[in-house]
PDB file of N, CA and C in Angstrom:
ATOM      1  N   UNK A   1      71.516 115.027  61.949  1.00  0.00           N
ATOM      2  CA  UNK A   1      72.926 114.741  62.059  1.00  0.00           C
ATOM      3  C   UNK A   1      73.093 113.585  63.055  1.00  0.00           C
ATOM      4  N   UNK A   2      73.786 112.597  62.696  1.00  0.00           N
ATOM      5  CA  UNK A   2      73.974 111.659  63.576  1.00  0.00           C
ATOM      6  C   UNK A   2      75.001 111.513  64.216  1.00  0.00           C
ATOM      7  N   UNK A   3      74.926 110.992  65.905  1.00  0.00           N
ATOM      8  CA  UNK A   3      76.442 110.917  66.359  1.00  0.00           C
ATOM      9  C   UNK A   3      77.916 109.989  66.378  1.00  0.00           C
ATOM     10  N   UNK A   4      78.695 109.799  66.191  1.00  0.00           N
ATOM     11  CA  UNK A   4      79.350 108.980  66.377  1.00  0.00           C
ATOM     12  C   UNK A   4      79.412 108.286  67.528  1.00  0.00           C
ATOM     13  N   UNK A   5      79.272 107.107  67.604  1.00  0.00           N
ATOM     14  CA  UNK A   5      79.576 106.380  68.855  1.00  0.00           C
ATOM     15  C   UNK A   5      80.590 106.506  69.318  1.00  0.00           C
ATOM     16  N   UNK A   6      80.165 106.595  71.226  1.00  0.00           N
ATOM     17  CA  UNK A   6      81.095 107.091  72.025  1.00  0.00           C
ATOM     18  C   UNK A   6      82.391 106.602  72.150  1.00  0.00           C
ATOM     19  N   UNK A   7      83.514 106.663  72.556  1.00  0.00           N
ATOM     20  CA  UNK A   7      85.014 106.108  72.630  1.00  0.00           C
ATOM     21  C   UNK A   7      85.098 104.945  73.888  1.00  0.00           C
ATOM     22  N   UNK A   8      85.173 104.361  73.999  1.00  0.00           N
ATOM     23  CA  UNK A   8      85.089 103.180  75.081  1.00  0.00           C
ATOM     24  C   UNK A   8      85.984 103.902  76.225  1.00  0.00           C
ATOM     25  N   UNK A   9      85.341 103.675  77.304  1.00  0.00           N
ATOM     26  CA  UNK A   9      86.185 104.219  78.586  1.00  0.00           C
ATOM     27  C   UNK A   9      86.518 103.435  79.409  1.00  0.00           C
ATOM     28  N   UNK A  10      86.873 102.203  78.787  1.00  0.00           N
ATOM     29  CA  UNK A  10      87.792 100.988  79.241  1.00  0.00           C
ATOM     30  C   UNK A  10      88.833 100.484  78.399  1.00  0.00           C
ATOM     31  N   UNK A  11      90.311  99.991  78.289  1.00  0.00           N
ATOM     32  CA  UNK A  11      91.090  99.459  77.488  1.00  0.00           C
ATOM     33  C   UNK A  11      91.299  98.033  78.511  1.00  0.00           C
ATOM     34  N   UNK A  12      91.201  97.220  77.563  1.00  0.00           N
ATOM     35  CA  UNK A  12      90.998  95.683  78.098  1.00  0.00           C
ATOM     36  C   UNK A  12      92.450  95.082  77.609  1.00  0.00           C
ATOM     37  N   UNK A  13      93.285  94.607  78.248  1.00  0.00           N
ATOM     38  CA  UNK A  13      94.762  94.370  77.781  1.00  0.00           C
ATOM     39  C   UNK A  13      94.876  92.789  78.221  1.00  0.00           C
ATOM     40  N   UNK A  14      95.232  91.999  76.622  1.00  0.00           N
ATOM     41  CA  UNK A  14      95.176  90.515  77.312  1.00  0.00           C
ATOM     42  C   UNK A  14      95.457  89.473  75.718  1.00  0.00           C
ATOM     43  N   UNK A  15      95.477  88.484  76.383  1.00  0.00           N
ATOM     44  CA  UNK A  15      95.735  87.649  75.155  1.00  0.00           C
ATOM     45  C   UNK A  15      94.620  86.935  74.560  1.00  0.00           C
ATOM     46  N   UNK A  16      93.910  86.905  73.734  1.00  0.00           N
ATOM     47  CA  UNK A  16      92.897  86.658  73.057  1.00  0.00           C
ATOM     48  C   UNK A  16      92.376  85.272  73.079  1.00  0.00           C
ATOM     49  N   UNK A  17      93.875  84.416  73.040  1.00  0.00           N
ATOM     50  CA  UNK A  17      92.851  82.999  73.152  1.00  0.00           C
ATOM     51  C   UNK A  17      93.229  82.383  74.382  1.00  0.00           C
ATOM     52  N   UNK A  18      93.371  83.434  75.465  1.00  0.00           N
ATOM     53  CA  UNK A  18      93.482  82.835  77.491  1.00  0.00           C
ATOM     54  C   UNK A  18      92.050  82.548  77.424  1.00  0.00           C
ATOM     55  N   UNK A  19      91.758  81.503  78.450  1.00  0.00           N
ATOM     56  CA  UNK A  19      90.941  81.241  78.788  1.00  0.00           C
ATOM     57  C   UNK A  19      89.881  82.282  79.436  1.00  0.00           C
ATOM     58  N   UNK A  20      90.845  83.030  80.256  1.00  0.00           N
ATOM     59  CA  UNK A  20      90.563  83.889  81.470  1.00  0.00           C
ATOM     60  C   UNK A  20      89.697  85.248  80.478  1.00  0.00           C
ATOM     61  N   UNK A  21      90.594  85.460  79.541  1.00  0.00           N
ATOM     62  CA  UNK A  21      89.842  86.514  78.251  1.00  0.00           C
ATOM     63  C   UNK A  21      89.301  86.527  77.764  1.00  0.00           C
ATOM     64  N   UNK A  22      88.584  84.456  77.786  1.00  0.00           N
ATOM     65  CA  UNK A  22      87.583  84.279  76.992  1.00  0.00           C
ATOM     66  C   UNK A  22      85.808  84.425  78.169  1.00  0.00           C
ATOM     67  N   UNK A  23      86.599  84.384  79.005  1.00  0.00           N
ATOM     68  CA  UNK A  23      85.407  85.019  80.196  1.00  0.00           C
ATOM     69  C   UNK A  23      85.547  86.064  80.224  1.00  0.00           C
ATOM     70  N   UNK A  24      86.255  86.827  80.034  1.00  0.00           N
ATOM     71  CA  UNK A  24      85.675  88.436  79.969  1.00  0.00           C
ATOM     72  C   UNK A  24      85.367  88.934  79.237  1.00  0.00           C
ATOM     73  N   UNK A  25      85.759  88.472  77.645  1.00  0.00           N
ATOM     74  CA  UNK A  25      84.658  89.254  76.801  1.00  0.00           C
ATOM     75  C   UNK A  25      83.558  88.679  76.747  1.00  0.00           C
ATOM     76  N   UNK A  26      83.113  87.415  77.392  1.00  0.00           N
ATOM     77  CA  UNK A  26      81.551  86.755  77.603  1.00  0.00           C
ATOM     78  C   UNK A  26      81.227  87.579  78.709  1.00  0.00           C
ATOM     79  N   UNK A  27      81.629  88.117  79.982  1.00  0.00           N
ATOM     80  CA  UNK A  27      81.017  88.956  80.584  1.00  0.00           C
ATOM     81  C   UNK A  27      80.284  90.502  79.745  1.00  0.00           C
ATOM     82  N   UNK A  28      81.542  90.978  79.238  1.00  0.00           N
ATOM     83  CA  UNK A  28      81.565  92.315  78.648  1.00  0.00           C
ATOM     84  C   UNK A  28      79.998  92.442  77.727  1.00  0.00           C
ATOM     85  N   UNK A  29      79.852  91.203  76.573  1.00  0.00           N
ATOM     86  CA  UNK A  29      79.304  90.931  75.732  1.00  0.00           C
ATOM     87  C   UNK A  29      77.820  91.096  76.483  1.00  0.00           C
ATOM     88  N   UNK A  30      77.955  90.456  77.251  1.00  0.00           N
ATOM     89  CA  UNK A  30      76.369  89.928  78.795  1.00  0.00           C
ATOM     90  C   UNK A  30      75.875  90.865  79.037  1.00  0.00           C
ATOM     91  N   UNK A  31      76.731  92.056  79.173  1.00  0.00           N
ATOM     92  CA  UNK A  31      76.534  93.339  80.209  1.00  0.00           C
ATOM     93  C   UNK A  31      76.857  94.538  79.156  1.00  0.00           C
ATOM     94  N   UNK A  32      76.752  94.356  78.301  1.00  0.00           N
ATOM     95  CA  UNK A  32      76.871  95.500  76.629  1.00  0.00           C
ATOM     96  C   UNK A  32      77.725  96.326  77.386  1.00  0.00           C
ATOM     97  N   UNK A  33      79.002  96.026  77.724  1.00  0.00           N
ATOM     98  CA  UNK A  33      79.759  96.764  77.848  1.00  0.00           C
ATOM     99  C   UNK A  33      80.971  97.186  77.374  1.00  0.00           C
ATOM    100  N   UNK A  34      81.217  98.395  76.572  1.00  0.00           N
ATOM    101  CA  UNK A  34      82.111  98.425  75.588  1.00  0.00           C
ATOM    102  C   UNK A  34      83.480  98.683  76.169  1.00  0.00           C
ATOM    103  N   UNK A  35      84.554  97.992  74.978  1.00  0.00           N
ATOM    104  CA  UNK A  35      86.426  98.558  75.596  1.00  0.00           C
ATOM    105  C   UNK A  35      86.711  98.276  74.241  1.00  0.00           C
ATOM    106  N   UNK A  36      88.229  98.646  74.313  1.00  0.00           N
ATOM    107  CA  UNK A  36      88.806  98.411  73.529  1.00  0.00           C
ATOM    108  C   UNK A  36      89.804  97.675  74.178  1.00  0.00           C
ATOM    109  N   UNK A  37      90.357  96.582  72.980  1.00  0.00           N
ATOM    110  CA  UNK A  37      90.982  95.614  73.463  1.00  0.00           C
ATOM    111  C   UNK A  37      92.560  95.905  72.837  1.00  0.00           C
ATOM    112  N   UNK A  38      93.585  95.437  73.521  1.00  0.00           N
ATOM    113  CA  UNK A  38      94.963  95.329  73.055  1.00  0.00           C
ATOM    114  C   UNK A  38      95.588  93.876  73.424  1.00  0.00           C
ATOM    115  N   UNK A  39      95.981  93.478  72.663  1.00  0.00           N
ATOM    116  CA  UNK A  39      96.421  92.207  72.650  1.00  0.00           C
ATOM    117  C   UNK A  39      97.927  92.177  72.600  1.00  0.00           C
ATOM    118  N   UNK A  40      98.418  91.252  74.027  1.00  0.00           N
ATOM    119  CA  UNK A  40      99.455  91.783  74.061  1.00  0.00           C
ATOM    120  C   UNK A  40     100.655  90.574  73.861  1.00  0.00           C
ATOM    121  N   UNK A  41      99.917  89.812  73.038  1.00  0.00           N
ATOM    122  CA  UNK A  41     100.970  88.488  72.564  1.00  0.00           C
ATOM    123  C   UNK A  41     101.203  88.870  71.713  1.00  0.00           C
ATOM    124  N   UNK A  42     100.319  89.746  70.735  1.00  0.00           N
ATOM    125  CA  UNK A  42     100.815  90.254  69.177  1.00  0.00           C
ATOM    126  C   UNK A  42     101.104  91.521  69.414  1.00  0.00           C
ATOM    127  N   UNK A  43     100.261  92.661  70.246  1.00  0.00           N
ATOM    128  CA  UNK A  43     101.386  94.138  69.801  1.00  0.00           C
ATOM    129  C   UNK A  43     102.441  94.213  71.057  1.00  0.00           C
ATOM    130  N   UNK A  44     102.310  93.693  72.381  1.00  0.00           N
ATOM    131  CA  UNK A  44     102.959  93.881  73.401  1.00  0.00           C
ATOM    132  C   UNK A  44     103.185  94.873  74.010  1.00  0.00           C
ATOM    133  N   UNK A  45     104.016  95.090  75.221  1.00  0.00           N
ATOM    134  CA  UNK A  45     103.192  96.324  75.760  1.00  0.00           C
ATOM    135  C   UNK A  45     104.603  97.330  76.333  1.00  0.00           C
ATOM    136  N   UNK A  46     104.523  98.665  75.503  1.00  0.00           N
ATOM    137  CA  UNK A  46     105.624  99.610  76.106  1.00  0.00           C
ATOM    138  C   UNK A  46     105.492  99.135  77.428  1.00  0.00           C
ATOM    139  N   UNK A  47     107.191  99.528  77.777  1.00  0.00           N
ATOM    140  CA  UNK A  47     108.081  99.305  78.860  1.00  0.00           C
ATOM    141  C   UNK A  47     107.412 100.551  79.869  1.00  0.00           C
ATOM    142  N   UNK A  48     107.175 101.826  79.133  1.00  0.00           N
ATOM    143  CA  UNK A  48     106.330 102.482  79.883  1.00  0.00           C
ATOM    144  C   UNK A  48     105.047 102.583  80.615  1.00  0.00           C
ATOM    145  N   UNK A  49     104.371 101.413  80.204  1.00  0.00           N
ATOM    146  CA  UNK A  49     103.390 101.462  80.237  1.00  0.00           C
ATOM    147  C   UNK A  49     103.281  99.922  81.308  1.00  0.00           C
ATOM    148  N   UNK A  50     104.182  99.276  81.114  1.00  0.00           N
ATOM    149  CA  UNK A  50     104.429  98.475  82.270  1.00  0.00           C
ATOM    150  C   UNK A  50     104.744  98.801  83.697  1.00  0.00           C
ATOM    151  N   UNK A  51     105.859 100.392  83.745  1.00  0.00           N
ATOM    152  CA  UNK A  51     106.215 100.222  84.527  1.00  0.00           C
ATOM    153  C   UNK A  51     105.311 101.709  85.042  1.00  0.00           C
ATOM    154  N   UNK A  52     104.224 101.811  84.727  1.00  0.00           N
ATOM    155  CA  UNK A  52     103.006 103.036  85.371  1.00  0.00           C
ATOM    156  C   UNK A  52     102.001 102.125  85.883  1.00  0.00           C
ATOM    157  N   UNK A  53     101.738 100.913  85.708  1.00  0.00           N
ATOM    158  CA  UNK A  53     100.748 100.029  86.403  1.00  0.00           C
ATOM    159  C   UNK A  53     101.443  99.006  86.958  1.00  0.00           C
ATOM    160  N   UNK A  54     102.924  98.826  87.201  1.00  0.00           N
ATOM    161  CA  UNK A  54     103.197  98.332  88.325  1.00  0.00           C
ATOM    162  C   UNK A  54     103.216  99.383  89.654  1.00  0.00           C
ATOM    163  N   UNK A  55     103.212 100.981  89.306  1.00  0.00           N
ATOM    164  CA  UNK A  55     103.409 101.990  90.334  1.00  0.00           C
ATOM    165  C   UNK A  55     101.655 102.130  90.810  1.00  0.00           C
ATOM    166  N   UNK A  56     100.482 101.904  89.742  1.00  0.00           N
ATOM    167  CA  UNK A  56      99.500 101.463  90.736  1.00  0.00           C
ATOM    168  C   UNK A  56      99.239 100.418  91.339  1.00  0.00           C
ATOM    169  N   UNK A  57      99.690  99.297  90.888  1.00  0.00           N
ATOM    170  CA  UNK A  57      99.123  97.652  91.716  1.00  0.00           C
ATOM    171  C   UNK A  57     100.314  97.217  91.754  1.00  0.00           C
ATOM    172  N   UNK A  58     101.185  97.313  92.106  1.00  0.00           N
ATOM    173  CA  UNK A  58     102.818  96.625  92.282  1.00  0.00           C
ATOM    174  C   UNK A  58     103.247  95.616  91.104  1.00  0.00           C
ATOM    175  N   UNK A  59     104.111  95.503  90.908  1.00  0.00           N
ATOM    176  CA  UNK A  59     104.723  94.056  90.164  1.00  0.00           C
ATOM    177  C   UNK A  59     103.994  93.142  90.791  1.00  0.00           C
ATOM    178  N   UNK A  60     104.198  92.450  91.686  1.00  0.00           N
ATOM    179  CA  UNK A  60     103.612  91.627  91.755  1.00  0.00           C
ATOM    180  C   UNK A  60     102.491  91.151  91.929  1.00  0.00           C
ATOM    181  N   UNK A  61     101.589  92.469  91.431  1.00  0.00           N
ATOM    182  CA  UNK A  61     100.206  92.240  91.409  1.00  0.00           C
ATOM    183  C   UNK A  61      99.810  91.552  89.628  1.00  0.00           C
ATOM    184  N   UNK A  62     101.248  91.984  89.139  1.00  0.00           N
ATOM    185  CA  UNK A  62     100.885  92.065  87.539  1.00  0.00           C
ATOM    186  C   UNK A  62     101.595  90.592  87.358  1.00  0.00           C
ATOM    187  N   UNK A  63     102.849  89.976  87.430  1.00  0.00           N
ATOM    188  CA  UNK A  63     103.513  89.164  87.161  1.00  0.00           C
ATOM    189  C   UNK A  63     102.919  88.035  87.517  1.00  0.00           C
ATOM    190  N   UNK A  64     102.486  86.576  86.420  1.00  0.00           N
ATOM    191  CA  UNK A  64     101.602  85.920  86.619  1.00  0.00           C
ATOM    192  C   UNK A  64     102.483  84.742  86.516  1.00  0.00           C
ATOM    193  N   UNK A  65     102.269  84.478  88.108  1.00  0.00           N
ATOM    194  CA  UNK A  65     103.288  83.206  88.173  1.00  0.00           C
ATOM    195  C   UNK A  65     102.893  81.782  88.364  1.00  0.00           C
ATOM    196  N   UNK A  66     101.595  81.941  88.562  1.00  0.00           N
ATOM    197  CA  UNK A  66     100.418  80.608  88.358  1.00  0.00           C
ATOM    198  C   UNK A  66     100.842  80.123  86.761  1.00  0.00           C
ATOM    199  N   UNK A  67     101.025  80.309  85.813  1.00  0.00           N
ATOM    200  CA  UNK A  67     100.493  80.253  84.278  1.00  0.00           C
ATOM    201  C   UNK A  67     101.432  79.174  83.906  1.00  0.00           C
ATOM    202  N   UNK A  68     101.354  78.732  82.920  1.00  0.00           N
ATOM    203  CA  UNK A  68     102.678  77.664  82.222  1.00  0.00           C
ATOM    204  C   UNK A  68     103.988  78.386  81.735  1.00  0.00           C
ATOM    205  N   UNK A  69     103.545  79.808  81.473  1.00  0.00           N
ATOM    206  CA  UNK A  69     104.859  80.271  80.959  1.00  0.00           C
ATOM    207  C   UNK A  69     105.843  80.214  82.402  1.00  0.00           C
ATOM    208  N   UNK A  70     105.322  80.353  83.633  1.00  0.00           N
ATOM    209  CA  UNK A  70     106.270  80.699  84.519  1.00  0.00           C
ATOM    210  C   UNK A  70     106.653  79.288  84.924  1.00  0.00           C
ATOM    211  N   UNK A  71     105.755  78.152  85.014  1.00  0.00           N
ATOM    212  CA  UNK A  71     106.278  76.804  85.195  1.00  0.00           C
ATOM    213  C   UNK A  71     107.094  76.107  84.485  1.00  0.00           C
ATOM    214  N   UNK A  72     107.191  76.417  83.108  1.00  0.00           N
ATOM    215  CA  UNK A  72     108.447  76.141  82.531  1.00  0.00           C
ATOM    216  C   UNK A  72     109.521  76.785  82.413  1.00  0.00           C
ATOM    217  N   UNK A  73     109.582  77.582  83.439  1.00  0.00           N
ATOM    218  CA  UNK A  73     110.912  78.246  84.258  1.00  0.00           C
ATOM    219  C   UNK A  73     111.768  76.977  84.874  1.00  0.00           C
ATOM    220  N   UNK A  74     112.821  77.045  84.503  1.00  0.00           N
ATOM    221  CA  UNK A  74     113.651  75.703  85.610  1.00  0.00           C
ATOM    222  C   UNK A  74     115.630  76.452  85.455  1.00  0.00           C
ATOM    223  N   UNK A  75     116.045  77.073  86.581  1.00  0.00           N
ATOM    224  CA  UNK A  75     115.023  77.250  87.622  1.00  0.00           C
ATOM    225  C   UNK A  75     113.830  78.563  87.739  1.00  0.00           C
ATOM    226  N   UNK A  76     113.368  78.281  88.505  1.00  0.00           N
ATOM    227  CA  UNK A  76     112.795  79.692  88.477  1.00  0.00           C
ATOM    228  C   UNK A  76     113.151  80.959  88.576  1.00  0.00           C
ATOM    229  N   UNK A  77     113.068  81.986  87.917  1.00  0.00           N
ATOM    230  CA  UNK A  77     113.604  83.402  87.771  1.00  0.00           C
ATOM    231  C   UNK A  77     113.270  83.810  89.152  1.00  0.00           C
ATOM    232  N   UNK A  78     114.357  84.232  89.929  1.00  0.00           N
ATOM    233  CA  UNK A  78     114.222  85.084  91.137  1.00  0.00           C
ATOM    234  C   UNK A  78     114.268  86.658  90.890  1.00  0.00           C
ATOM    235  N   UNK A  79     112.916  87.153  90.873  1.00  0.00           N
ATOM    236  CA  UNK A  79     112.747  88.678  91.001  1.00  0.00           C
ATOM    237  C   UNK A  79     112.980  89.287  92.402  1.00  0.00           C
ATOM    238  N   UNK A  80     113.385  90.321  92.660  1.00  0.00           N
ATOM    239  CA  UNK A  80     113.516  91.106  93.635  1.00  0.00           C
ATOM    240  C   UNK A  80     113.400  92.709  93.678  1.00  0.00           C
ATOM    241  N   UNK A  81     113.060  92.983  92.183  1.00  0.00           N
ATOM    242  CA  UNK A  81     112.941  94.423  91.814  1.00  0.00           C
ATOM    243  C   UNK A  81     111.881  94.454  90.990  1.00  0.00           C
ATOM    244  N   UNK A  82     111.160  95.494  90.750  1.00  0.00           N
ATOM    245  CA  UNK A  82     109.819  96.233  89.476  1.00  0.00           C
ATOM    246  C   UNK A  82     111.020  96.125  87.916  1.00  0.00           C
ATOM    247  N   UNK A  83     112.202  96.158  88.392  1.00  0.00           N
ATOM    248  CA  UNK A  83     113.060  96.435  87.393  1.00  0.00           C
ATOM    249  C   UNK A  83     112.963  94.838  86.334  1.00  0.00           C
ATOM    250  N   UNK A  84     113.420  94.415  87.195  1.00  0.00           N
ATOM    251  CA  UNK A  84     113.589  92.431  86.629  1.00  0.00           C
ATOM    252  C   UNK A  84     111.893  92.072  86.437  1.00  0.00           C
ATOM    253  N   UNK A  85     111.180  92.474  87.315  1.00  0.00           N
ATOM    254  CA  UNK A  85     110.229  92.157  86.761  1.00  0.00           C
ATOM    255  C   UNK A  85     109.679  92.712  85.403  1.00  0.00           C
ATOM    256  N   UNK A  86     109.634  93.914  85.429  1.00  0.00           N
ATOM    257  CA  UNK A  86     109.367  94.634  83.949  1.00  0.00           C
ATOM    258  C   UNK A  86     109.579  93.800  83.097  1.00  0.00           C
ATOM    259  N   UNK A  87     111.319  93.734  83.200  1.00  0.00           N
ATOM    260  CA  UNK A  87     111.976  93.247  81.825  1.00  0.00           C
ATOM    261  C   UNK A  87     111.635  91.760  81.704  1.00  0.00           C
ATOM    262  N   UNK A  88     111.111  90.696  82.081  1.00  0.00           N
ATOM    263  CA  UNK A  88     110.898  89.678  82.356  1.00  0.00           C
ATOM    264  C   UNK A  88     109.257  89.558  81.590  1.00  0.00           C
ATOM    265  N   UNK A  89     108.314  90.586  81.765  1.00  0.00           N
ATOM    266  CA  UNK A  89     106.974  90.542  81.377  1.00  0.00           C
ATOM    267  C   UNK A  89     107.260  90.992  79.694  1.00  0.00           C
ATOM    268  N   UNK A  90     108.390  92.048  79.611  1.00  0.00           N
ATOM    269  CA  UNK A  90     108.586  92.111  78.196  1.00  0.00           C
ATOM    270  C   UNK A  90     109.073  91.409  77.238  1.00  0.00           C
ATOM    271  N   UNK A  91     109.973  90.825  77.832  1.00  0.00           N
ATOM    272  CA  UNK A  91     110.609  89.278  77.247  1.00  0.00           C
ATOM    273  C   UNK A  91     109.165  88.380  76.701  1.00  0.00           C
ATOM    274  N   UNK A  92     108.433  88.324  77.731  1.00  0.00           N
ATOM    275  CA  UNK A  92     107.556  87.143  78.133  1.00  0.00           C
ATOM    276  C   UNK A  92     106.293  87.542  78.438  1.00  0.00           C
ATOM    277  N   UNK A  93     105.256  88.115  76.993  1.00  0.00           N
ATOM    278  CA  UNK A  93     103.945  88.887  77.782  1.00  0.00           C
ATOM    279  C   UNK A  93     103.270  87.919  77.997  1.00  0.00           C
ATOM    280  N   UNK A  94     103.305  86.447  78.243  1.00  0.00           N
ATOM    281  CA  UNK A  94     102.047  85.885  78.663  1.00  0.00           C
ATOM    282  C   UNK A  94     102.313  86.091  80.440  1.00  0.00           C
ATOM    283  N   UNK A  95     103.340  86.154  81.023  1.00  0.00           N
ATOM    284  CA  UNK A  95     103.346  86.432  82.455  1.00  0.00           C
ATOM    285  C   UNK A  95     102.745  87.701  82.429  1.00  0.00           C
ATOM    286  N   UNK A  96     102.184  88.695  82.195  1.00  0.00           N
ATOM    287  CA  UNK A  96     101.188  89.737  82.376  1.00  0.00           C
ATOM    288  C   UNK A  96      99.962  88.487  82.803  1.00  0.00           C
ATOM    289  N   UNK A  97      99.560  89.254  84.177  1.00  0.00           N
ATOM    290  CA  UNK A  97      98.278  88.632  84.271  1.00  0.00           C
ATOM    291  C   UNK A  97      97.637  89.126  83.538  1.00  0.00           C
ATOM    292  N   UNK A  98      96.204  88.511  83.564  1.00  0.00           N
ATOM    293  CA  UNK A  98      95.302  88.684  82.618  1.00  0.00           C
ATOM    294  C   UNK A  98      93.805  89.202  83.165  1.00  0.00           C
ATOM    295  N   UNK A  99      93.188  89.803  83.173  1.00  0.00           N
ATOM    296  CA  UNK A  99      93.111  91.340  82.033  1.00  0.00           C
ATOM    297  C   UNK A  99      93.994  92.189  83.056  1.00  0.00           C
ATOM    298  N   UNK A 100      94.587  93.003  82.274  1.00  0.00           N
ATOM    299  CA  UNK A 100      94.437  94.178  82.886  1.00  0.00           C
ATOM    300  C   UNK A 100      93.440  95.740  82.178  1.00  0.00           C
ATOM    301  N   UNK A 101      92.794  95.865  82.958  1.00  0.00           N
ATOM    302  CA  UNK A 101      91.701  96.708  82.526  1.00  0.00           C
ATOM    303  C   UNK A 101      92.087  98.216  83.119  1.00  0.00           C
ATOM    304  N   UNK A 102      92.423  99.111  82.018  1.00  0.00           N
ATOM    305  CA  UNK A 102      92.176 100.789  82.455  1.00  0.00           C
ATOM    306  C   UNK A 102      91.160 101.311  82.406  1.00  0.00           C
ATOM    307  N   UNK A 103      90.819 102.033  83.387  1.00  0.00           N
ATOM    308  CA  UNK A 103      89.622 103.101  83.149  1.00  0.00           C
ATOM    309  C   UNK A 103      90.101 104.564  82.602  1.00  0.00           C
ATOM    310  N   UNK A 104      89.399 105.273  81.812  1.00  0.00           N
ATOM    311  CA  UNK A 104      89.768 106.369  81.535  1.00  0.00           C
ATOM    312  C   UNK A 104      90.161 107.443  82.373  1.00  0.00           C
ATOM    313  N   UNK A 105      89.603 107.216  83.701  1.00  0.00           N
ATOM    314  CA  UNK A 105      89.676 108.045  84.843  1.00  0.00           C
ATOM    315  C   UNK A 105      91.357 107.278  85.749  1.00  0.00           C
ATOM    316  N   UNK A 106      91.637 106.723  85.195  1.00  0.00           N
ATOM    317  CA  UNK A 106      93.359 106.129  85.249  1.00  0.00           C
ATOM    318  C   UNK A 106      93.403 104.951  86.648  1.00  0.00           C
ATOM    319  N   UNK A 107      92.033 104.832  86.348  1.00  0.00           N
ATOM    320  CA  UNK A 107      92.432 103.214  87.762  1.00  0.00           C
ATOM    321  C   UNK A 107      92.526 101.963  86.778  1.00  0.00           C
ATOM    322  N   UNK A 108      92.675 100.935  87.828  1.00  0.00           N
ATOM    323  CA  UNK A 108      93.462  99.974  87.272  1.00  0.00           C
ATOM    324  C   UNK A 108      93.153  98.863  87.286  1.00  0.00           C
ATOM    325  N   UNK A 109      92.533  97.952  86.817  1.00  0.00           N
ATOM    326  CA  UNK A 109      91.880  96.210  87.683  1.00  0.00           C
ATOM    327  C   UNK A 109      92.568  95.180  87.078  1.00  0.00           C
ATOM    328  N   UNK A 110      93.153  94.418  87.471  1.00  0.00           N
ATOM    329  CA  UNK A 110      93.944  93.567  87.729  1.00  0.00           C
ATOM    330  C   UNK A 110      93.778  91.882  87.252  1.00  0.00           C
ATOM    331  N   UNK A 111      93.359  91.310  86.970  1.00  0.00           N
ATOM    332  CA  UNK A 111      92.816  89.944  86.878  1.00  0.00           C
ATOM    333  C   UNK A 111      91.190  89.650  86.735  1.00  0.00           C
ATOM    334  N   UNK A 112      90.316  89.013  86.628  1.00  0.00           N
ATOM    335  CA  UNK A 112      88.927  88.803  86.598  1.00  0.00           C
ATOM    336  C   UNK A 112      88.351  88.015  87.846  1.00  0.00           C
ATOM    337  N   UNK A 113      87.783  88.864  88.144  1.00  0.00           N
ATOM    338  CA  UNK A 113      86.682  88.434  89.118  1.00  0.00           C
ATOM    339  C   UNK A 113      84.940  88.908  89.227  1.00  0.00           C
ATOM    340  N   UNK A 114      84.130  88.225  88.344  1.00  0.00           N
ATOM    341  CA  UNK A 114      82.969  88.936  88.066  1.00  0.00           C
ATOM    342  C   UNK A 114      82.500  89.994  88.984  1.00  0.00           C
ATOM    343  N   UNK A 115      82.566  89.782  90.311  1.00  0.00           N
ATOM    344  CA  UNK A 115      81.901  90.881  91.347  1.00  0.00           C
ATOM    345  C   UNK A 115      82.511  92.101  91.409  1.00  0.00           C
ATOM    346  N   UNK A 116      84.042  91.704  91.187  1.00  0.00           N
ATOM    347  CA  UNK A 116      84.380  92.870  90.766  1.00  0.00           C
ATOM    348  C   UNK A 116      84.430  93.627  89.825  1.00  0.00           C
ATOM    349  N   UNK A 117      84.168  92.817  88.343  1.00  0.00           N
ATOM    350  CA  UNK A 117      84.128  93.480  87.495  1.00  0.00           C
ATOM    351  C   UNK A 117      82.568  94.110  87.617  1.00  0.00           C
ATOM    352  N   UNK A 118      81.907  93.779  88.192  1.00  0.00           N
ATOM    353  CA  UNK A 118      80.003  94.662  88.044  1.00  0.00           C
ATOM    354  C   UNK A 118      80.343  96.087  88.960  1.00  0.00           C
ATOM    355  N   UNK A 119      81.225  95.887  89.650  1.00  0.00           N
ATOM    356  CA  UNK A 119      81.694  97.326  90.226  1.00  0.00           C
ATOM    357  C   UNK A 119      82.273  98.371  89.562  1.00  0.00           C
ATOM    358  N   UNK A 120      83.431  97.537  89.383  1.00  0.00           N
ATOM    359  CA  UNK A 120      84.786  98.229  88.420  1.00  0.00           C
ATOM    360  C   UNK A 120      84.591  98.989  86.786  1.00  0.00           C
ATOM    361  N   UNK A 121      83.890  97.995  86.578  1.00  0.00           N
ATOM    362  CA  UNK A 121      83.622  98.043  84.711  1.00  0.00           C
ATOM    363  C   UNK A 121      82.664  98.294  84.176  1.00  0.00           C
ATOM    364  N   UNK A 122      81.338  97.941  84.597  1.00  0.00           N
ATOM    365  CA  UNK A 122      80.126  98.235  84.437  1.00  0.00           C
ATOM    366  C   UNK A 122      79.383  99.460  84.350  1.00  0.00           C
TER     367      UNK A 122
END
């Protein structure tokens, strides 16, 4: 009897042709490490589910204001709440930084940084 392969105990959340995504599934790939991916320019991402990983890494750990989507802000959107921010990332999922990575065990990583990902993900 053979087994089914195991369920990935990472969900990798990001836009497919970022740059930043295209280094992490070249990491992932490097280091045979499996996830499942959600792409969130095409399915986008419950409001719920935005606003449970801004309560682990804050809004403004998530809201990506480096990127072009936020530079062609004029003027720039003044946030002051998880609230405006939410609704602002849903409007607009490329301001989701990029990755955000769950573990099954419900932590949370935030952006790419290889050293951290050989900790975090690996």
């Amino acid at each position: 009897m053979s087994q089914l392969p195991a369920a990935p105990t990472r969900k990798i959340y990001g836009i497919r042709n970022c740059d930043t995504m295209k280094k992490v599934f070249a990491w992932c790939d490097e280091h045979g490490t499996s996830y499942e991916f959600h792409d969130y320019k095409k399915l986008g991402v419950p409001r719920e589910k935005l606003v449970a990983w801004c309560k682990v890494v804050g809004w403004k750990s998530l809201l990506n204001t480096k990127g072009t989507t936020w530079q062609r802000f004029d003027p720039k959107p003044v946030i002051t709440a998880q609230g405006q921010a939410v609704t602002l990332m849903m409007e607009h999922t490329s301001l989701i930084r990029r990755p955000v990575v769950e573990m099954a065990d419900g932590r949370i990583l935030v952006g790419f940084d290889p050293t951290l990902f050989d900790s975090f993900v690996a």
